[in-house]
C-alpha atoms as a PDB file:
ATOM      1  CA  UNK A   1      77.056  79.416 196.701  1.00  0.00           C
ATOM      2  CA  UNK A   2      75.842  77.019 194.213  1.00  0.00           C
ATOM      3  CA  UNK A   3      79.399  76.792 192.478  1.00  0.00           C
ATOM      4  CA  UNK A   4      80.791  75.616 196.201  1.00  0.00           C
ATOM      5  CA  UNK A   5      81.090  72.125 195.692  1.00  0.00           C
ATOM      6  CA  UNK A   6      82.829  72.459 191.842  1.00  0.00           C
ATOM      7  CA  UNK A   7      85.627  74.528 193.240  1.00  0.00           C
ATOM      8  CA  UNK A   8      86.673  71.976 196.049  1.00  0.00           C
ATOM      9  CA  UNK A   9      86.735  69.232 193.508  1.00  0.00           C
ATOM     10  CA  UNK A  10      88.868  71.302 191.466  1.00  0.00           C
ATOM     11  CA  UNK A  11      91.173  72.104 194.546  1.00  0.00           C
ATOM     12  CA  UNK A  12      90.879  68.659 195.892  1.00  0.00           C
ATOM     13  CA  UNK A  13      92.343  67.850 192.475  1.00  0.00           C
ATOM     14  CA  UNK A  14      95.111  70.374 193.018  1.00  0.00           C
ATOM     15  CA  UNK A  15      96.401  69.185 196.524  1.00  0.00           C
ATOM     16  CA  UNK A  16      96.268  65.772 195.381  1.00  0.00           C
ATOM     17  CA  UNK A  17      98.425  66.023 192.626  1.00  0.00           C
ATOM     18  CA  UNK A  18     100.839  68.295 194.359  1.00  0.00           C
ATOM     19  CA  UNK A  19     101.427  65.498 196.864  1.00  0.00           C
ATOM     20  CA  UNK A  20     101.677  62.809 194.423  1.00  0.00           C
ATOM     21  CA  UNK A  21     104.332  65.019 192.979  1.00  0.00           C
ATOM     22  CA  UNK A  22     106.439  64.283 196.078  1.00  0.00           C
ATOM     23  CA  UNK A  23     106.280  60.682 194.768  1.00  0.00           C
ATOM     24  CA  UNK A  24     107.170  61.382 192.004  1.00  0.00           C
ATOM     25  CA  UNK A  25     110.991  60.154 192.226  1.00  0.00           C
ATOM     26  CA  UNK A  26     110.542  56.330 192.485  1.00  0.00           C
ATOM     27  CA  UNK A  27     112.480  53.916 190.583  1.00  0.00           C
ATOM     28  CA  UNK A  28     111.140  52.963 187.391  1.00  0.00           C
ATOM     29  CA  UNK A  29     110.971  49.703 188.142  1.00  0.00           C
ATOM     30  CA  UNK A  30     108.808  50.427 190.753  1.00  0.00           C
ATOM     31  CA  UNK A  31     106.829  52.776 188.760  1.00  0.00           C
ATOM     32  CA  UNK A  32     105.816  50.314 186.194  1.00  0.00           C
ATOM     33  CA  UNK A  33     104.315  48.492 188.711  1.00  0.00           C
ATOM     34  CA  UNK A  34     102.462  50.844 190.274  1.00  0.00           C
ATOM     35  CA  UNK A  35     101.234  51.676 186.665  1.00  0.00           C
ATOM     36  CA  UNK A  36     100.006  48.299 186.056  1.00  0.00           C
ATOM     37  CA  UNK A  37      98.020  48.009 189.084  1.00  0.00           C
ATOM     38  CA  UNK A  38      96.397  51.370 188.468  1.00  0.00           C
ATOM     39  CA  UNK A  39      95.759  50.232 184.920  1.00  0.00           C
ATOM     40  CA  UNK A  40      94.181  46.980 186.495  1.00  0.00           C
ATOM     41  CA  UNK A  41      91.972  48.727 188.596  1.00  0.00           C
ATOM     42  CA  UNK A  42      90.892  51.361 186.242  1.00  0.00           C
ATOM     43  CA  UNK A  43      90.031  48.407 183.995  1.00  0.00           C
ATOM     44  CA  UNK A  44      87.634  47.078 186.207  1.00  0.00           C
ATOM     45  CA  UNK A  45      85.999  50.735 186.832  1.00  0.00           C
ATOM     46  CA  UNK A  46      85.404  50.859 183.880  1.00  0.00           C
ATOM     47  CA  UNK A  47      84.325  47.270 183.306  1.00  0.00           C
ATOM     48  CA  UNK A  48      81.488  48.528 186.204  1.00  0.00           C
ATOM     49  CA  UNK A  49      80.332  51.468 184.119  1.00  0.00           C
ATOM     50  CA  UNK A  50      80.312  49.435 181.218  1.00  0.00           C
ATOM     51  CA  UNK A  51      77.561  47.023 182.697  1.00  0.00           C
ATOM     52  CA  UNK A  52      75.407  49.555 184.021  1.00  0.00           C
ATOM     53  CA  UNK A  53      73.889  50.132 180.369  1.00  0.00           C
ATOM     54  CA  UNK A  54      70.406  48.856 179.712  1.00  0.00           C
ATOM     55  CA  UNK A  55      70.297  49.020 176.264  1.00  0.00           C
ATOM     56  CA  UNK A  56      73.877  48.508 175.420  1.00  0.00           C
ATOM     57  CA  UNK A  57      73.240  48.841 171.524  1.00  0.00           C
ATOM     58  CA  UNK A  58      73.486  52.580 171.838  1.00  0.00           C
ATOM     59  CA  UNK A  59      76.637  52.574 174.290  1.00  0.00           C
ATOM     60  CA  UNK A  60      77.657  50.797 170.663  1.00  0.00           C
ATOM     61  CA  UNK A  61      76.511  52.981 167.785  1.00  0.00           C
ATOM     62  CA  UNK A  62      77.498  56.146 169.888  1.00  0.00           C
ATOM     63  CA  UNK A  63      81.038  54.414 170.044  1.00  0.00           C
ATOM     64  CA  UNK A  64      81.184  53.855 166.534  1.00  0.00           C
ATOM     65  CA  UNK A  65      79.769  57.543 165.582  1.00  0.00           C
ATOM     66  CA  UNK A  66      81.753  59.266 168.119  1.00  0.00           C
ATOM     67  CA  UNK A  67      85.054  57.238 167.048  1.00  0.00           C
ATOM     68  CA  UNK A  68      84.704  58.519 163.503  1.00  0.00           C
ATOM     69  CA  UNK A  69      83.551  62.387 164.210  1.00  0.00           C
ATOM     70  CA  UNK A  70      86.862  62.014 166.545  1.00  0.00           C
ATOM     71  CA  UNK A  71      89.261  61.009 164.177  1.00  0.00           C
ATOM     72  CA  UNK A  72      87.863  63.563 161.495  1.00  0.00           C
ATOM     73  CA  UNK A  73      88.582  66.131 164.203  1.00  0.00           C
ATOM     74  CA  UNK A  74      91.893  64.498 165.714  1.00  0.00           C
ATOM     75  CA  UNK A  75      91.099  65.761 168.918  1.00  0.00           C
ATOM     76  CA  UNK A  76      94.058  63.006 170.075  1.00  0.00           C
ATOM     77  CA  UNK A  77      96.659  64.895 168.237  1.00  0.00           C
ATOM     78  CA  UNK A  78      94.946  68.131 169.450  1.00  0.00           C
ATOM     79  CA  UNK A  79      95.316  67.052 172.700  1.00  0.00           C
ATOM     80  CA  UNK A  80      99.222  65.650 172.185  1.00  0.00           C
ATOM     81  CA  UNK A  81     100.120  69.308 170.645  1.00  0.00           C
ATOM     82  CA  UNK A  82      98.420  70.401 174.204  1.00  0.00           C
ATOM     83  CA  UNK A  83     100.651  69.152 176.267  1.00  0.00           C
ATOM     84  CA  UNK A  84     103.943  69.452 174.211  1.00  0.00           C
ATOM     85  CA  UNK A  85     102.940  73.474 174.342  1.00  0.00           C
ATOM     86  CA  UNK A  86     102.139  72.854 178.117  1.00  0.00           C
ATOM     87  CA  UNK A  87     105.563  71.176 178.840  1.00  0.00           C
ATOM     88  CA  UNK A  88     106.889  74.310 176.957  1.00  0.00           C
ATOM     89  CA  UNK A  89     105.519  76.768 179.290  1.00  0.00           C
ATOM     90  CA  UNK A  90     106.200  74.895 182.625  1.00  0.00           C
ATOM     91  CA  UNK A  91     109.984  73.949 181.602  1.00  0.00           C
ATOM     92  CA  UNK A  92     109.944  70.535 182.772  1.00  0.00           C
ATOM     93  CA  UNK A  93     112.054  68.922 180.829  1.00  0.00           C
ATOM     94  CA  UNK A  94     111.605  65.404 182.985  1.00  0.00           C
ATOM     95  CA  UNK A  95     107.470  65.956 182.102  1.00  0.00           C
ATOM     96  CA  UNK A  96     106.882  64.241 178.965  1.00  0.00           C
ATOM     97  CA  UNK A  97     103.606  62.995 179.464  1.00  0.00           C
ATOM     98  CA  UNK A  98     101.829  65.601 180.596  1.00  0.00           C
ATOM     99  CA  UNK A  99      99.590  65.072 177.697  1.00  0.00           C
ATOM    100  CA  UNK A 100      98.358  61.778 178.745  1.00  0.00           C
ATOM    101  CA  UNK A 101      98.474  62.617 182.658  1.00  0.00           C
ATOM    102  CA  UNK A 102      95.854  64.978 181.336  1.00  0.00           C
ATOM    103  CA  UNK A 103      93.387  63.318 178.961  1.00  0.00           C
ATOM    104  CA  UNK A 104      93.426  60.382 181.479  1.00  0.00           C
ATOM    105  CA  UNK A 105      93.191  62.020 184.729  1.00  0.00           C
ATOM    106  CA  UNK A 106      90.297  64.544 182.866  1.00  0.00           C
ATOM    107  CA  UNK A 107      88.019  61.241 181.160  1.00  0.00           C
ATOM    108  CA  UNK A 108      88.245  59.425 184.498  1.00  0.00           C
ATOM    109  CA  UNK A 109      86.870  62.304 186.990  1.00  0.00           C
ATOM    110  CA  UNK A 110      84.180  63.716 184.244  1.00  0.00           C
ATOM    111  CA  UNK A 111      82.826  60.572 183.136  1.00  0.00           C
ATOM    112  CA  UNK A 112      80.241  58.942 185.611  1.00  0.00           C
ATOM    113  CA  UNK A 113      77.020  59.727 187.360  1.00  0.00           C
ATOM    114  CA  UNK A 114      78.814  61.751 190.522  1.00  0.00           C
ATOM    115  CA  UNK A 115      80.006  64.990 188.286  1.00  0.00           C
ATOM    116  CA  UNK A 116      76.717  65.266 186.848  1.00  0.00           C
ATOM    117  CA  UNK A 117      74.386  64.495 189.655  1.00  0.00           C
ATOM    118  CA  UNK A 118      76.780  66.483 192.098  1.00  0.00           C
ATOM    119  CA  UNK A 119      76.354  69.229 189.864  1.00  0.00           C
ATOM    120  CA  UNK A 120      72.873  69.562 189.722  1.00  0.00           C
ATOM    121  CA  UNK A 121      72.267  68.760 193.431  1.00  0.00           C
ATOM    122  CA  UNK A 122      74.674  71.940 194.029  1.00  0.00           C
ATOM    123  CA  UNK A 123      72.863  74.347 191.269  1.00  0.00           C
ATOM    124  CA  UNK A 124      69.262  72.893 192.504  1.00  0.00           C
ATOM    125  CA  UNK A 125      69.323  72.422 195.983  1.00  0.00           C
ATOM    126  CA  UNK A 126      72.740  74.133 196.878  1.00  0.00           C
ATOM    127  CA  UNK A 127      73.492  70.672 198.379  1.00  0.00           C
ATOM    128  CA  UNK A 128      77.548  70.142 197.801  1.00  0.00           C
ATOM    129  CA  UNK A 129      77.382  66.547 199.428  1.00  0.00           C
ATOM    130  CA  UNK A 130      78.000  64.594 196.440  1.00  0.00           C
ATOM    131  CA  UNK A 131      80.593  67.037 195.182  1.00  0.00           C
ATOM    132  CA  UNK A 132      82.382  66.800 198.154  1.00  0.00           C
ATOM    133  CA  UNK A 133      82.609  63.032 198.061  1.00  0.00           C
ATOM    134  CA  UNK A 134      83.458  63.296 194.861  1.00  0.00           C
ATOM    135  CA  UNK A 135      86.111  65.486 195.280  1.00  0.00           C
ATOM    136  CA  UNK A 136      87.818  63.166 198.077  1.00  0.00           C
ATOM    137  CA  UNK A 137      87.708  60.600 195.689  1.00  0.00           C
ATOM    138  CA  UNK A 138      89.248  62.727 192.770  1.00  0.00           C
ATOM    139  CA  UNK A 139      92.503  63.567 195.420  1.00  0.00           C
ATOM    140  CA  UNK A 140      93.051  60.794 196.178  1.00  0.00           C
ATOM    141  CA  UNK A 141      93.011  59.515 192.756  1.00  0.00           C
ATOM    142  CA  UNK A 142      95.290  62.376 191.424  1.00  0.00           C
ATOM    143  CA  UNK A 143      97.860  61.275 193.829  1.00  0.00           C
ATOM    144  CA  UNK A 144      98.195  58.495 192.747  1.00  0.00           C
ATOM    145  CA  UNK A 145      98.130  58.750 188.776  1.00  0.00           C
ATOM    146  CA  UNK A 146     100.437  61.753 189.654  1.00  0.00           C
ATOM    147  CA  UNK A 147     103.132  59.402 191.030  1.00  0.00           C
ATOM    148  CA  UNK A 148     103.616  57.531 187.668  1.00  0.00           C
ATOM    149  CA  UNK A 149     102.080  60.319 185.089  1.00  0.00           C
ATOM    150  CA  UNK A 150     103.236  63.016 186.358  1.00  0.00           C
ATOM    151  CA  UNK A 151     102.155  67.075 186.738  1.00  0.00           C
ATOM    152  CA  UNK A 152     100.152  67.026 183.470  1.00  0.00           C
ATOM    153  CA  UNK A 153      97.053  65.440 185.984  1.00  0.00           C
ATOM    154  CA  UNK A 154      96.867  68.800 188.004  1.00  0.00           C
ATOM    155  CA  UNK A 155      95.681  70.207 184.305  1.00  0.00           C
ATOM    156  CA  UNK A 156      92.311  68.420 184.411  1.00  0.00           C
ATOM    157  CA  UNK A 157      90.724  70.545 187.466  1.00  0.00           C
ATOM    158  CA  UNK A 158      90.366  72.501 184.519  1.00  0.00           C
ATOM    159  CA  UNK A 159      88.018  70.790 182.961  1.00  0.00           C
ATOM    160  CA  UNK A 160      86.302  69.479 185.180  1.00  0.00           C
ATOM    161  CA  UNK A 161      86.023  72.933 187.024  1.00  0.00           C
ATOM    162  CA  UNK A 162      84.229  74.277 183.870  1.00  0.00           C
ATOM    163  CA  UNK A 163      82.073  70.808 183.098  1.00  0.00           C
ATOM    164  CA  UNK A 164      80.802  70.993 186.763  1.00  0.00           C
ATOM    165  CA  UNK A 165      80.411  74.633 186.856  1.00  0.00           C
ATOM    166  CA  UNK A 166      78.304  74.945 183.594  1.00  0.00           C
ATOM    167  CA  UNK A 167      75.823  71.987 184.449  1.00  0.00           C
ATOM    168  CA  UNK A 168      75.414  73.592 188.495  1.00  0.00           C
ATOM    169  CA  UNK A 169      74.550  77.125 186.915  1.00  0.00           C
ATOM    170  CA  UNK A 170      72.305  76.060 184.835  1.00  0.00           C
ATOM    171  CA  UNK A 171      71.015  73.592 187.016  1.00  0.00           C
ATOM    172  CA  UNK A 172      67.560  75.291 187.293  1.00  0.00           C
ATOM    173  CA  UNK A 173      66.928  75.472 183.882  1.00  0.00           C
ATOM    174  CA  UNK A 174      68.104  71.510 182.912  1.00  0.00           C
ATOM    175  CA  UNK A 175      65.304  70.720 185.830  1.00  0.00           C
ATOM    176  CA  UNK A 176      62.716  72.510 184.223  1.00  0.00           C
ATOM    177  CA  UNK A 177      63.276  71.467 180.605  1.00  0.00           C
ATOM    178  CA  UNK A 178      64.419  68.002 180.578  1.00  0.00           C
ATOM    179  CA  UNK A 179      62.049  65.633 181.658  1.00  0.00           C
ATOM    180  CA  UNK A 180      63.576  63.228 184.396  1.00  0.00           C
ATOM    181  CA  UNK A 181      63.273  59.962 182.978  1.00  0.00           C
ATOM    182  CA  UNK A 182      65.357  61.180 179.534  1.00  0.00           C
ATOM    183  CA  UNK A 183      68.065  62.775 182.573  1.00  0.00           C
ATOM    184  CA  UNK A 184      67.691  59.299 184.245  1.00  0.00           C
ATOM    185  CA  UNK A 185      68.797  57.468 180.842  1.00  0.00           C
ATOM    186  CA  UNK A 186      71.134  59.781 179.588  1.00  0.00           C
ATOM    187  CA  UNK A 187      73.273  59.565 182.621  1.00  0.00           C
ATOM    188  CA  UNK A 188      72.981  55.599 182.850  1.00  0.00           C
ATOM    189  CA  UNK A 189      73.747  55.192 179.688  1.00  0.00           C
ATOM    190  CA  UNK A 190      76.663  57.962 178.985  1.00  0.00           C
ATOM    191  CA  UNK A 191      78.031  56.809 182.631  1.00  0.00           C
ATOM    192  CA  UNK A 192      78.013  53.247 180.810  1.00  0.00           C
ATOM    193  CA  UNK A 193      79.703  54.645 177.429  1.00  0.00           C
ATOM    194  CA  UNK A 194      82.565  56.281 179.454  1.00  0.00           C
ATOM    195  CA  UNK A 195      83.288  52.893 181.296  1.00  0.00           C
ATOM    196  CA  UNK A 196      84.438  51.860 178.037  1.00  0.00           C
ATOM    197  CA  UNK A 197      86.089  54.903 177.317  1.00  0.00           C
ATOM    198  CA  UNK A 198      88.261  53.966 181.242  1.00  0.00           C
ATOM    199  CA  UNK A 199      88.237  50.418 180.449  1.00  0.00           C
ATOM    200  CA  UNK A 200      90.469  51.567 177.093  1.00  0.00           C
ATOM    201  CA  UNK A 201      92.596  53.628 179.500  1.00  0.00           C
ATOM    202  CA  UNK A 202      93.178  51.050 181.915  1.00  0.00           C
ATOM    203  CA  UNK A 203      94.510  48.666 178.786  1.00  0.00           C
ATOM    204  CA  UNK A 204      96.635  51.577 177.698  1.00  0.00           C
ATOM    205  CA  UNK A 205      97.789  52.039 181.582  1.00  0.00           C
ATOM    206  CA  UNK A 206      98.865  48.229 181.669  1.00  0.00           C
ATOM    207  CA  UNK A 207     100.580  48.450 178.087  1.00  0.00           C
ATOM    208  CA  UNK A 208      98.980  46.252 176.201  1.00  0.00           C
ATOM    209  CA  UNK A 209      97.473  48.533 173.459  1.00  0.00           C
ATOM    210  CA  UNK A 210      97.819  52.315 172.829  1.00  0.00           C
ATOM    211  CA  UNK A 211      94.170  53.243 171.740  1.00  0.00           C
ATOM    212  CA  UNK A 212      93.368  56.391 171.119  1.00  0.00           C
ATOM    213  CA  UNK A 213      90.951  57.040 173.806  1.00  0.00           C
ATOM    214  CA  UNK A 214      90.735  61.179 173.259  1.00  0.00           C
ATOM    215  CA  UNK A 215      89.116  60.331 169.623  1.00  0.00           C
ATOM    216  CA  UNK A 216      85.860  58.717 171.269  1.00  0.00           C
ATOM    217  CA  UNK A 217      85.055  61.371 173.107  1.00  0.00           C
ATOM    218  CA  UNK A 218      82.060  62.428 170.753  1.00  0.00           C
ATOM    219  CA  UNK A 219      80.725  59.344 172.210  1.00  0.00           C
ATOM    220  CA  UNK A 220      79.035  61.069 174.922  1.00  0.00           C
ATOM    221  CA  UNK A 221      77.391  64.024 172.781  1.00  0.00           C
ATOM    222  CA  UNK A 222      76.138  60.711 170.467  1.00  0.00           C
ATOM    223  CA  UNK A 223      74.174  59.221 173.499  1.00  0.00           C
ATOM    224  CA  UNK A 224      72.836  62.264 174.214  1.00  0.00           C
ATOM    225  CA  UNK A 225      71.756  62.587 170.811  1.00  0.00           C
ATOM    226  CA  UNK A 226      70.307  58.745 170.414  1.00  0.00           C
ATOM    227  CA  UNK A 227      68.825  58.824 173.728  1.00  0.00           C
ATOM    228  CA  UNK A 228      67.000  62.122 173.243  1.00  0.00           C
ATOM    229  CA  UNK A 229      65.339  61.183 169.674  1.00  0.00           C
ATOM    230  CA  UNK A 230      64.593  57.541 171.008  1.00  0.00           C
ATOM    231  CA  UNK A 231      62.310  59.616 174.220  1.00  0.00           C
ATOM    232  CA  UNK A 232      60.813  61.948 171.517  1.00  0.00           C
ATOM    233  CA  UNK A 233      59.953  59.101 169.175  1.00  0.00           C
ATOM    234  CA  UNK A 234      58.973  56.854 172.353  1.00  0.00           C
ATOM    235  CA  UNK A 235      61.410  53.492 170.573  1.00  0.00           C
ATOM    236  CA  UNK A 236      62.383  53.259 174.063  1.00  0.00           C
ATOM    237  CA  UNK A 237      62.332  54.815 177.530  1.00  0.00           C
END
């Protein structure tokens, strides 16, 4: 079952934020805390994913292109409307960030090599290894964004559910077309624009700025973009 490996991230996802939720009733004193050390380590995840880039010019131009076909779309106030309807429908009146408990929860367990490699290792090979790593990781990670941001992380299995799901079924198909070398890059090099994407969300974890991080999303479709005509052109590869 090729699609094995997506559903226990989702539902690894799930548990986790179900008993974060049971955490959930700290002091806020204690809270902001807790919200400044996860913003301090997501900072330096993403400060990791940044550097991995080896030609760090197109982590920039697919930055500044996917910033402004963001804010043409507002997909940040797309998003915010998201999560007001979503705090509608659950009638939480105490949940009034669900909005950002998803978008942050969603960029950090999409973006990276795991979801995409994972993926493809399932739909190829029907090896779930990576997945399943990845989905211990994801847990424990929605436990403990859950305890400060609340239910709206349990939203992103979503998302991630249908990201993994699409590239594992048509695995095959990616293998066959896309030579491995443009795969290679790609990956490296949208693993290293979505460390910048984290590093934002680690800054806007800690306080110290409120970027909208949901706007750069584009980003990634821009470095698959550059990449792609840079291998076709052979300016680089």
């Amino acid at each position: 079952m090729f699609l094995l490996g997506t559903l226990v991230n989702g539902l690894f996802i799930i548990f986790g934020t179900l008993v974060g939720k049971l955490f959930n009733r700290i002091r806020e004193e204690m809270k902001t805390t807790v919200m400044h050390a996860i913003g301090l380590a997501v900072i330096v995840l993403g400060l990791q994913m940044g550097l991995k880039s080896e030609n760090f010019l197109i982590v920039i131009i697919s930055l500044i292109t996917g910033s402004v076909i963001g804010e043409l779309l507002q997909l940040e106030d797309k998003l915010n409307k998201l999560g007001k309807w979503l705090e509608q429908k659950i009638g939480s009146k105490g949940e009034s960030r669900i909005s950002e408990g998803f978008v942050t929860a969603t960029l950090i367990f999409v973006i990276g090599a795991m979801a995409i490699i994972g993926a493809l290792d399932s739909g190829i090979r029907g090896d779930h290894d990576v997945l399943y790593t990845k989905a211990i990781i994801d847990g424990f990670t929605a436990l403990v964004l859950t305890t400060t941001l609340g239910i709206g992380v349990i939203f992103s299995f979503i998302p991630v559910v249908l990201y993994e799901g699409l590239i594992a079924l048509f695995a095959t198909q990616i293998d066959r077309i896309v030579p491995k070398v443009l795969l290679d890059q790609f990956i490296l090099e949208m693993t290293a624009t979505g460390g910048i994407m984290i590093f934002a969300i680690g800054l806007n974890l800690t306080g110290l700025t409120k970027i909208k991080v949901a706007n750069l999303l584009p980003a990634i479709l821009m470095v698959g973009i550059i990449v792609t005509i840079l291998y076709h052109y052979q300016l680089y590869l």
